[in-house]
N, C-alpha and C. Protein backbone atom coordinates (compact mmCIF):
# COMPACT_ATOMS: atom_id res chain seq x y z
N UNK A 1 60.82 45.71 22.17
CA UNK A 1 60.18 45.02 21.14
C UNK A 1 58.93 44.33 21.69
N UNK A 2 57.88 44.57 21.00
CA UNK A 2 56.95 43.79 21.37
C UNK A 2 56.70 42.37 20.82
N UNK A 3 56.31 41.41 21.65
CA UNK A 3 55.71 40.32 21.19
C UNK A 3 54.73 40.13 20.97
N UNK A 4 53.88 39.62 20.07
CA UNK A 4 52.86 38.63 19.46
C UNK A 4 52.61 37.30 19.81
N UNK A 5 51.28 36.57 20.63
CA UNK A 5 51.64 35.68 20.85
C UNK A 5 50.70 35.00 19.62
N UNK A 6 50.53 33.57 19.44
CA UNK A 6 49.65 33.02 18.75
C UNK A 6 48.86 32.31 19.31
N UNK A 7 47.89 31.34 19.83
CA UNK A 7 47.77 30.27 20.75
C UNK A 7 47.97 29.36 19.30
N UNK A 8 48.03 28.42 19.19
CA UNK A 8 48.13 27.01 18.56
C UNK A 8 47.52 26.08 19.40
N UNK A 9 46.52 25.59 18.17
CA UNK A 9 45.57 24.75 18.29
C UNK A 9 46.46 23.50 17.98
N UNK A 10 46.65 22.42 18.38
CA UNK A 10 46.44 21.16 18.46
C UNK A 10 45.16 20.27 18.42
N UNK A 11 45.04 19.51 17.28
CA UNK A 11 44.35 18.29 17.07
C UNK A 11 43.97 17.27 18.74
N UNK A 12 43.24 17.36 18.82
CA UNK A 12 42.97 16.24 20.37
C UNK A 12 42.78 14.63 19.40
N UNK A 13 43.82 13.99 19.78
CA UNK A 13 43.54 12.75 19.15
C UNK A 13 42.31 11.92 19.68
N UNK A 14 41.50 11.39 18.90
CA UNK A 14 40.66 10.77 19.34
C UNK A 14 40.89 8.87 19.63
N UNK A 15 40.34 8.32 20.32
CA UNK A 15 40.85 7.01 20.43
C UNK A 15 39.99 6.25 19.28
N UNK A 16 40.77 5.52 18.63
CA UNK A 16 40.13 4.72 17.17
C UNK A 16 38.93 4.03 17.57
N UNK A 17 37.76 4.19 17.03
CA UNK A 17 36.56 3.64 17.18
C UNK A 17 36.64 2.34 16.66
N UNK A 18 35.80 1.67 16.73
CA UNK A 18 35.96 0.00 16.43
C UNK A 18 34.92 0.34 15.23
N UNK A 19 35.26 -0.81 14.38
CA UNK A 19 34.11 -0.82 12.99
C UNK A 19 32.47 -1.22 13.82
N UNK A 20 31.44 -0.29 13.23
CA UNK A 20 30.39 -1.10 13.77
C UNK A 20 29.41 -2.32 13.09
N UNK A 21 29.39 -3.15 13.88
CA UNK A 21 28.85 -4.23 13.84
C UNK A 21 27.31 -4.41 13.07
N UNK A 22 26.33 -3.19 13.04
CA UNK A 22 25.51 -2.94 12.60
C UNK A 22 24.77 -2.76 11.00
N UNK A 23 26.14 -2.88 10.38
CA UNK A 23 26.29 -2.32 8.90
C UNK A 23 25.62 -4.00 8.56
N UNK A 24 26.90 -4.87 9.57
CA UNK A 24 26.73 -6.31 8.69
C UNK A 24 24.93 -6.56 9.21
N UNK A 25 24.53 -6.72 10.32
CA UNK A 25 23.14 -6.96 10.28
C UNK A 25 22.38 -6.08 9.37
N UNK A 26 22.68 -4.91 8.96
CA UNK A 26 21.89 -4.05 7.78
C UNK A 26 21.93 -5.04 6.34
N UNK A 27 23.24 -5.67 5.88
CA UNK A 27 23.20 -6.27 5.28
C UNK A 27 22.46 -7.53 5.01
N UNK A 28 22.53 -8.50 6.03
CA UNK A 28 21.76 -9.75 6.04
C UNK A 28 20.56 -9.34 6.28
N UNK A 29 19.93 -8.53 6.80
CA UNK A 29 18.23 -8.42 6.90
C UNK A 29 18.06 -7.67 5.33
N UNK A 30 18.86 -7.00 4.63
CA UNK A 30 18.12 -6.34 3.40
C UNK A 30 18.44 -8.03 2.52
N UNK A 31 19.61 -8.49 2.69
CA UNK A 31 19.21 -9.73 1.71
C UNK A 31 18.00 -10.52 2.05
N UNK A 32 17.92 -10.72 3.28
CA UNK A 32 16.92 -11.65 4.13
C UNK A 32 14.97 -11.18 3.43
N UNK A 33 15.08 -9.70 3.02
CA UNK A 33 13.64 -9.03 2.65
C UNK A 33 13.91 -9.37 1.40
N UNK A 34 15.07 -8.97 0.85
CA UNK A 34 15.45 -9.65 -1.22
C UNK A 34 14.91 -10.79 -1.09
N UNK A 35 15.41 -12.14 -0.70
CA UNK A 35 14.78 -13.93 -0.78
C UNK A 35 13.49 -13.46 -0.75
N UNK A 36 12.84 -13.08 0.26
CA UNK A 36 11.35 -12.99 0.57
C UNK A 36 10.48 -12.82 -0.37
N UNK A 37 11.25 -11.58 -0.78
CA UNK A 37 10.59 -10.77 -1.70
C UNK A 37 10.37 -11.55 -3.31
N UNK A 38 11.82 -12.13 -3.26
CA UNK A 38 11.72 -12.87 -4.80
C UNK A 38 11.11 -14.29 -4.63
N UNK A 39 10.87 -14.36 -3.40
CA UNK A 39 10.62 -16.12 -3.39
C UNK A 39 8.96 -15.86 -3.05
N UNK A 40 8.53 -14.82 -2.86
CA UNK A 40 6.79 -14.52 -3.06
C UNK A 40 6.56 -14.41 -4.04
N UNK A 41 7.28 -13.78 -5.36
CA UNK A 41 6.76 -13.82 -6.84
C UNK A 41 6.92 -14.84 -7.44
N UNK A 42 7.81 -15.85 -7.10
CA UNK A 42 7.95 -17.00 -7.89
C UNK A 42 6.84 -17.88 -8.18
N UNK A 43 5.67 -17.93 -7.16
CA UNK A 43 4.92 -18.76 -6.79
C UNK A 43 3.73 -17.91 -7.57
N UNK A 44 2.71 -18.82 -8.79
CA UNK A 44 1.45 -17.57 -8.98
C UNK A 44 0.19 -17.46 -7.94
N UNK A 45 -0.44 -16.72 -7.98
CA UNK A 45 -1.35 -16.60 -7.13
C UNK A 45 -2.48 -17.55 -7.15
N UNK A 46 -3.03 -18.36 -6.20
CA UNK A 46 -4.28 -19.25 -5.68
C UNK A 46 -5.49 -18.69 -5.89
N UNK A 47 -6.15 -18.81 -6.93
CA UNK A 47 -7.68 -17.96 -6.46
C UNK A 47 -8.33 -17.44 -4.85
N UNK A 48 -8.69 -16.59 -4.98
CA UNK A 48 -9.52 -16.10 -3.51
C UNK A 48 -9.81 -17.22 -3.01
N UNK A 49 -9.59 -17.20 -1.34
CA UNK A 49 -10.73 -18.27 -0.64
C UNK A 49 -9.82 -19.86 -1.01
N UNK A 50 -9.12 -19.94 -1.73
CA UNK A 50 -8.96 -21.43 -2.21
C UNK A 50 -8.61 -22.31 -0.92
N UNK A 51 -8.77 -23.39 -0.42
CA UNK A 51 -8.71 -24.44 0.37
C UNK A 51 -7.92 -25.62 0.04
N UNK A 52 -7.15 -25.77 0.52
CA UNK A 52 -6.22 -26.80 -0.12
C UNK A 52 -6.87 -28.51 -0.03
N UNK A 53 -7.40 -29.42 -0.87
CA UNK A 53 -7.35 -30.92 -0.37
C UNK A 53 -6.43 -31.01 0.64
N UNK A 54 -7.17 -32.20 1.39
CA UNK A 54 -6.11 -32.63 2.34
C UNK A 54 -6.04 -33.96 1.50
N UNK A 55 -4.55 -34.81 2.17
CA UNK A 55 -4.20 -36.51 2.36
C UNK A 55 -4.09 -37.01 3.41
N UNK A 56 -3.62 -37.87 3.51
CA UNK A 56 -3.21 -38.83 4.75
C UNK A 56 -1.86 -39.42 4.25
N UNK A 57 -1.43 -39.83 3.10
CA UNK A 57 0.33 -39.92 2.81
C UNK A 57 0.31 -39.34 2.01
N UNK A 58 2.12 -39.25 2.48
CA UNK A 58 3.05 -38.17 1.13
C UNK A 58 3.89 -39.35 0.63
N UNK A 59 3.12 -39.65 -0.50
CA UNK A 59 3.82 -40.51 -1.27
C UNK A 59 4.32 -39.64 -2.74
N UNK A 60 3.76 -39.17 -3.23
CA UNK A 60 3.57 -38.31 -4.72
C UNK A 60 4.19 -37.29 -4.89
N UNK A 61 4.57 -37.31 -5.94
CA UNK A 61 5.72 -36.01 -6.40
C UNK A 61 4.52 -34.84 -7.50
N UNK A 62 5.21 -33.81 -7.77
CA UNK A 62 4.82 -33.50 -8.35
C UNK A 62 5.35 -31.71 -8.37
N UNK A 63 5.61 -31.04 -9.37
CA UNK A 63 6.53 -29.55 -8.76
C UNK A 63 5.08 -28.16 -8.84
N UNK A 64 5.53 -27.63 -8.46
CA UNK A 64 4.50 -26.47 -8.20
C UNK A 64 4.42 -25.57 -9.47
N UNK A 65 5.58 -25.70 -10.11
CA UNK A 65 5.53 -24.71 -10.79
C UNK A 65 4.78 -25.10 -12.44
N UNK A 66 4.11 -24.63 -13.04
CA UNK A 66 3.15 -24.70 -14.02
C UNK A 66 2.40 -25.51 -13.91
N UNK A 67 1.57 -25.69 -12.48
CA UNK A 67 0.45 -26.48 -12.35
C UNK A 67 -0.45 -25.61 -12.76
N UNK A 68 -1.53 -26.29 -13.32
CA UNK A 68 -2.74 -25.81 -12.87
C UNK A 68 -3.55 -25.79 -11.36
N UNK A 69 -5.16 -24.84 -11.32
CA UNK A 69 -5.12 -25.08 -10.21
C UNK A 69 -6.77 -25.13 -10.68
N UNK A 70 -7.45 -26.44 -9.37
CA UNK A 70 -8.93 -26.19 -9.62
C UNK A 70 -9.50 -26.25 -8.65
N UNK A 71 -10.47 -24.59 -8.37
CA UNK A 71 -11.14 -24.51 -7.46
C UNK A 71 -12.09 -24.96 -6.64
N UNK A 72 -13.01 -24.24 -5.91
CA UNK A 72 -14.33 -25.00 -5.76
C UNK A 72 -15.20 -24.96 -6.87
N UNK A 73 -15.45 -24.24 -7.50
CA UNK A 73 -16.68 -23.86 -8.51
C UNK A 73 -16.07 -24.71 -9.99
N UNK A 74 -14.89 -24.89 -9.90
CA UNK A 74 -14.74 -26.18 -11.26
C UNK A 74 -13.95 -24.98 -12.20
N UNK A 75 -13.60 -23.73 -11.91
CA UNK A 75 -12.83 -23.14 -12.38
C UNK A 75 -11.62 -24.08 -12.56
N UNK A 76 -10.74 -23.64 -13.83
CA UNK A 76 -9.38 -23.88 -14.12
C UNK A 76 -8.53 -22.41 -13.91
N UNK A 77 -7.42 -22.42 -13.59
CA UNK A 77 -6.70 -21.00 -13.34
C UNK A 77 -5.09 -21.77 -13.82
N UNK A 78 -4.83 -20.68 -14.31
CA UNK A 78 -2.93 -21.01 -14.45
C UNK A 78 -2.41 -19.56 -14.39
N UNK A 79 -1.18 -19.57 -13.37
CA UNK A 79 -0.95 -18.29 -13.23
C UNK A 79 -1.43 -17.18 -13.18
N UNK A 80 -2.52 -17.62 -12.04
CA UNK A 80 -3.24 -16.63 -12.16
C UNK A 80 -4.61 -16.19 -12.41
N UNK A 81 -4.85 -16.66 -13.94
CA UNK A 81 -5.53 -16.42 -14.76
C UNK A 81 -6.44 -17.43 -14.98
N UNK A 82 -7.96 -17.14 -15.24
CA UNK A 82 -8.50 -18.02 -15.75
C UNK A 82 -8.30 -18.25 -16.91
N UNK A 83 -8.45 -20.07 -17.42
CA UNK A 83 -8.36 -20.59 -18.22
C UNK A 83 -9.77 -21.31 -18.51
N UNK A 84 -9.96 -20.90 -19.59
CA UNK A 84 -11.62 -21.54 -20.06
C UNK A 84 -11.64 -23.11 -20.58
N UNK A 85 -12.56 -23.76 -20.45
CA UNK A 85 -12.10 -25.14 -20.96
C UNK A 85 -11.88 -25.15 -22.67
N UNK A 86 -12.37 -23.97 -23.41
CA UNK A 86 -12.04 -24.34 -24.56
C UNK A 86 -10.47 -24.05 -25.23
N UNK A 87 -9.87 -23.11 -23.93
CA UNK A 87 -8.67 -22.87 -24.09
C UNK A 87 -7.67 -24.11 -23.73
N UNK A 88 -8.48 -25.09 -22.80
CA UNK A 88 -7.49 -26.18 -22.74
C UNK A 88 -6.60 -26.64 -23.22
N UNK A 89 -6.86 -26.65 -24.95
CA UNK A 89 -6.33 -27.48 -25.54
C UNK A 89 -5.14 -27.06 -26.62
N UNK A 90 -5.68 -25.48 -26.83
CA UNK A 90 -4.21 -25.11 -27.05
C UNK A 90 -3.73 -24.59 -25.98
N UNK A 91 -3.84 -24.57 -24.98
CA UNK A 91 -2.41 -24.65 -24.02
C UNK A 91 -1.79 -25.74 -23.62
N UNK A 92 -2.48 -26.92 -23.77
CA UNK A 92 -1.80 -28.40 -24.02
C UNK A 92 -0.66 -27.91 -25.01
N UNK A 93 -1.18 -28.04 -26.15
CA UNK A 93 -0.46 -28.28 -27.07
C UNK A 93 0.94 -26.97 -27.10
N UNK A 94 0.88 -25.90 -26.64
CA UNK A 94 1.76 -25.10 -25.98
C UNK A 94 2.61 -25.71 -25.22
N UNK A 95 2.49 -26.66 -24.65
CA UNK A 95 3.52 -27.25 -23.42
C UNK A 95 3.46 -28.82 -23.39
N UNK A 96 3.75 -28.95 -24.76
CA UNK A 96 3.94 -30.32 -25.49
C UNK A 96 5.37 -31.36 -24.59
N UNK A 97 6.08 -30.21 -24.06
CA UNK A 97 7.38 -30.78 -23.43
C UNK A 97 6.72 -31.48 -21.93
N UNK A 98 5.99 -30.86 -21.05
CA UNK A 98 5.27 -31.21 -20.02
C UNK A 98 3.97 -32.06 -20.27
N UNK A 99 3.82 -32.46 -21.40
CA UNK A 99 2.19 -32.81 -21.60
C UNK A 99 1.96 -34.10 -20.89
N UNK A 100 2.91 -35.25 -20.74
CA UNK A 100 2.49 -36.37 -20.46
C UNK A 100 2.38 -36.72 -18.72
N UNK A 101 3.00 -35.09 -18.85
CA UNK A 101 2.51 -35.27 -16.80
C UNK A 101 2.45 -33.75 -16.31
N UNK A 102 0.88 -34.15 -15.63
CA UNK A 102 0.43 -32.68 -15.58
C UNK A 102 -0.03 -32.92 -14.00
N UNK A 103 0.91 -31.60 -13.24
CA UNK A 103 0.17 -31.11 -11.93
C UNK A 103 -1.15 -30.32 -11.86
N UNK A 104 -2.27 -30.76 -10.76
CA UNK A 104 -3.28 -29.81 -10.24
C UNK A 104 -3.22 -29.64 -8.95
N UNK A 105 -3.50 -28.43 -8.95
CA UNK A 105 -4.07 -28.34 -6.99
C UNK A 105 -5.60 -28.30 -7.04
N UNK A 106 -6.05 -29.04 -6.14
CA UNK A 106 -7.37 -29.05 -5.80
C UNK A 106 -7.38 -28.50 -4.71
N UNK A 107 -8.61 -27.55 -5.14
CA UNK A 107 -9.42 -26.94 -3.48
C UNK A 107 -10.29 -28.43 -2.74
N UNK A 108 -10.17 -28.53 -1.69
CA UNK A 108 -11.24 -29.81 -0.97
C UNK A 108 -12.54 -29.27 -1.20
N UNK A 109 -12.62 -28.47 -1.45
CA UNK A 109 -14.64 -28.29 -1.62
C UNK A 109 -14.89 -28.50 -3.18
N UNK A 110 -14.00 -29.19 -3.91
CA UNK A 110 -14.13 -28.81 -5.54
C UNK A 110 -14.96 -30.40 -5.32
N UNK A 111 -16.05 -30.24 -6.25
CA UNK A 111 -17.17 -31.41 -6.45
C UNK A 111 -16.41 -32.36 -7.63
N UNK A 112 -16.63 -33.52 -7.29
CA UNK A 112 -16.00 -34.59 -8.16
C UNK A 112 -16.32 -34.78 -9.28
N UNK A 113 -17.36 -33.87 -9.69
CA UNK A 113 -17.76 -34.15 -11.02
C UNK A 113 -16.53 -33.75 -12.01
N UNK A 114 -15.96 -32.17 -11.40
CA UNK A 114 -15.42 -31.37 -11.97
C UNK A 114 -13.87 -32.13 -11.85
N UNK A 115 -13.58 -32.41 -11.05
CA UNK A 115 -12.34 -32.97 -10.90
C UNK A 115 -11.99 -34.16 -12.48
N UNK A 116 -13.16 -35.18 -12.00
CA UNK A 116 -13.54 -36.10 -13.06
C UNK A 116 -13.52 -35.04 -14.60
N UNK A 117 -13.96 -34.22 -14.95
CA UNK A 117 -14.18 -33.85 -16.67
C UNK A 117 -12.95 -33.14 -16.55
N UNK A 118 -12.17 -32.22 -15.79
CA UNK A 118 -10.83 -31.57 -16.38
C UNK A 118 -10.05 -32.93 -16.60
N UNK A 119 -9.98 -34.01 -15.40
CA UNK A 119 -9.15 -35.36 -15.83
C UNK A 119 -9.45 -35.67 -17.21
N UNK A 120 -10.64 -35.79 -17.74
CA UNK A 120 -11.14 -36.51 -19.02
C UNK A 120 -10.71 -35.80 -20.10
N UNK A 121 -10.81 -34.23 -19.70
CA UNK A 121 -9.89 -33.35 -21.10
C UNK A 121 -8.69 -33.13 -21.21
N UNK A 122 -7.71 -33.49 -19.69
CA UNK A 122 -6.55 -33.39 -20.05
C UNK A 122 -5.89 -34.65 -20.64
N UNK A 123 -6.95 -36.04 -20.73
CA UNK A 123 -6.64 -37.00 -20.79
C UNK A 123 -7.03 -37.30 -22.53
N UNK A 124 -7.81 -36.82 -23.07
CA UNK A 124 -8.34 -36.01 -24.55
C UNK A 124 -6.82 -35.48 -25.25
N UNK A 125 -6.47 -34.29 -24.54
CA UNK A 125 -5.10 -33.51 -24.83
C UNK A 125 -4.02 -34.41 -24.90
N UNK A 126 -3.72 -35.52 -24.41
CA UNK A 126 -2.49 -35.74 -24.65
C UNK A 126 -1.57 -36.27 -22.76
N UNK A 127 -2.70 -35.96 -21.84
CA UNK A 127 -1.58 -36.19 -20.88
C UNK A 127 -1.92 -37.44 -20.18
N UNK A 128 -0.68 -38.14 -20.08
CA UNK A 128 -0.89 -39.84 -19.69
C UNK A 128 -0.60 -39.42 -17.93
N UNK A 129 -0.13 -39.28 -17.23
CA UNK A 129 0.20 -39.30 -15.97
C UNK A 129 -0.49 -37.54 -15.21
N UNK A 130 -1.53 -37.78 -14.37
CA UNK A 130 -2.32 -36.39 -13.71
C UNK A 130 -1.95 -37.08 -11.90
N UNK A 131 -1.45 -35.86 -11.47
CA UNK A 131 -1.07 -35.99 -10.19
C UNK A 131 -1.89 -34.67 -9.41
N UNK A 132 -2.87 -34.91 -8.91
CA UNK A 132 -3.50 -33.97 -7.81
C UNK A 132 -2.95 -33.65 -6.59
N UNK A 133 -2.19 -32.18 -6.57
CA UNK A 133 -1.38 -32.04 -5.64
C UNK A 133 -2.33 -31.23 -4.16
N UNK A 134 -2.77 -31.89 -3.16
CA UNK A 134 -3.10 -31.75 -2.12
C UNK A 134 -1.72 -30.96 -0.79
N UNK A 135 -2.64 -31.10 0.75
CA UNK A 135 -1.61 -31.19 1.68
C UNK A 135 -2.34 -32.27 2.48
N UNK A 136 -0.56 -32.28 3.51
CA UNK A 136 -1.29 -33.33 4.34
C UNK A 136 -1.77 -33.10 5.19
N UNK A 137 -2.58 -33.71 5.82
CA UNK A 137 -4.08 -33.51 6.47
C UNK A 137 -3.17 -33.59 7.88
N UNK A 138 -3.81 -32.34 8.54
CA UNK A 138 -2.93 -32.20 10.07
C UNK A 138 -2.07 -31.04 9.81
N UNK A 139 -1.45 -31.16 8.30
CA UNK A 139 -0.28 -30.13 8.65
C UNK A 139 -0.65 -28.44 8.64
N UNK A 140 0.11 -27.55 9.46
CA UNK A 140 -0.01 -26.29 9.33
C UNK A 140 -0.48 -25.60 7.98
């Protein structure tokens, strides 16, 4: 009688790999670019070139968000966008909830005239308390 042999393969067990560690840093750097990413749109854009005032104290509050902003040239901008002075006043009246206290950023090269007449029209509109939001002088 003849035989047949077969060989049989056996599985080579492999030794259990450890989980890699790499997945979790994949994770925290893609959240880490998400914050970034959403915390750059939150903020609207500064006209070209803009220069921030400086101070000497941080006494003053005031939040960033739906300020206006006024350049060197006496431009008004909000989000962005220019705002004409005749538009001032219905966008006052648009944001009747904020009216009695209104943030600006000033550029330091903005001439005082201009500073002085947006004060005088937002002060026309309706707003009792104007806080000119600068930085402080020295800082980064």
């Amino acid at each position: 009688m003849k035989r047949y042999t077969k060989p049989i393969h056996l599985q080579e067990l492999k030794p259990h790999r450890r989980a890699d560690s790499s997945l979790a840093l994949i994770n925290v750097v893609f959240l880490l670019l998400l914050f970034l990413l959403v915390s750059g749109t939150l903020r609207p854009p500064l006209p070209e070139g803009f220069d921030w005032a400086e101070t000497q104290q941080n006494d003053g509050s005031g939040k960033l968000e739906g300020s206006l902003v006024l350049d060197r040239a006496g431009t008004v901008w909000f989000d962005g966008e220019v705002l004409a002075y005749d538009d001032l006043g219905p966008f006052l009246e648009a944001r009747q909830s904020d009216r009695p206290h209104m943030v600006v950023q000033v550029d330091k090269r903005t001439r005082m005239e201009a500073v002085s007449a947006l004060a005088d029209r937002l002060k026309a509109g309706g707003v009792k308390r104007l806080t000119l939001m600068t930085v402080e002088a020295g800082a980064p």
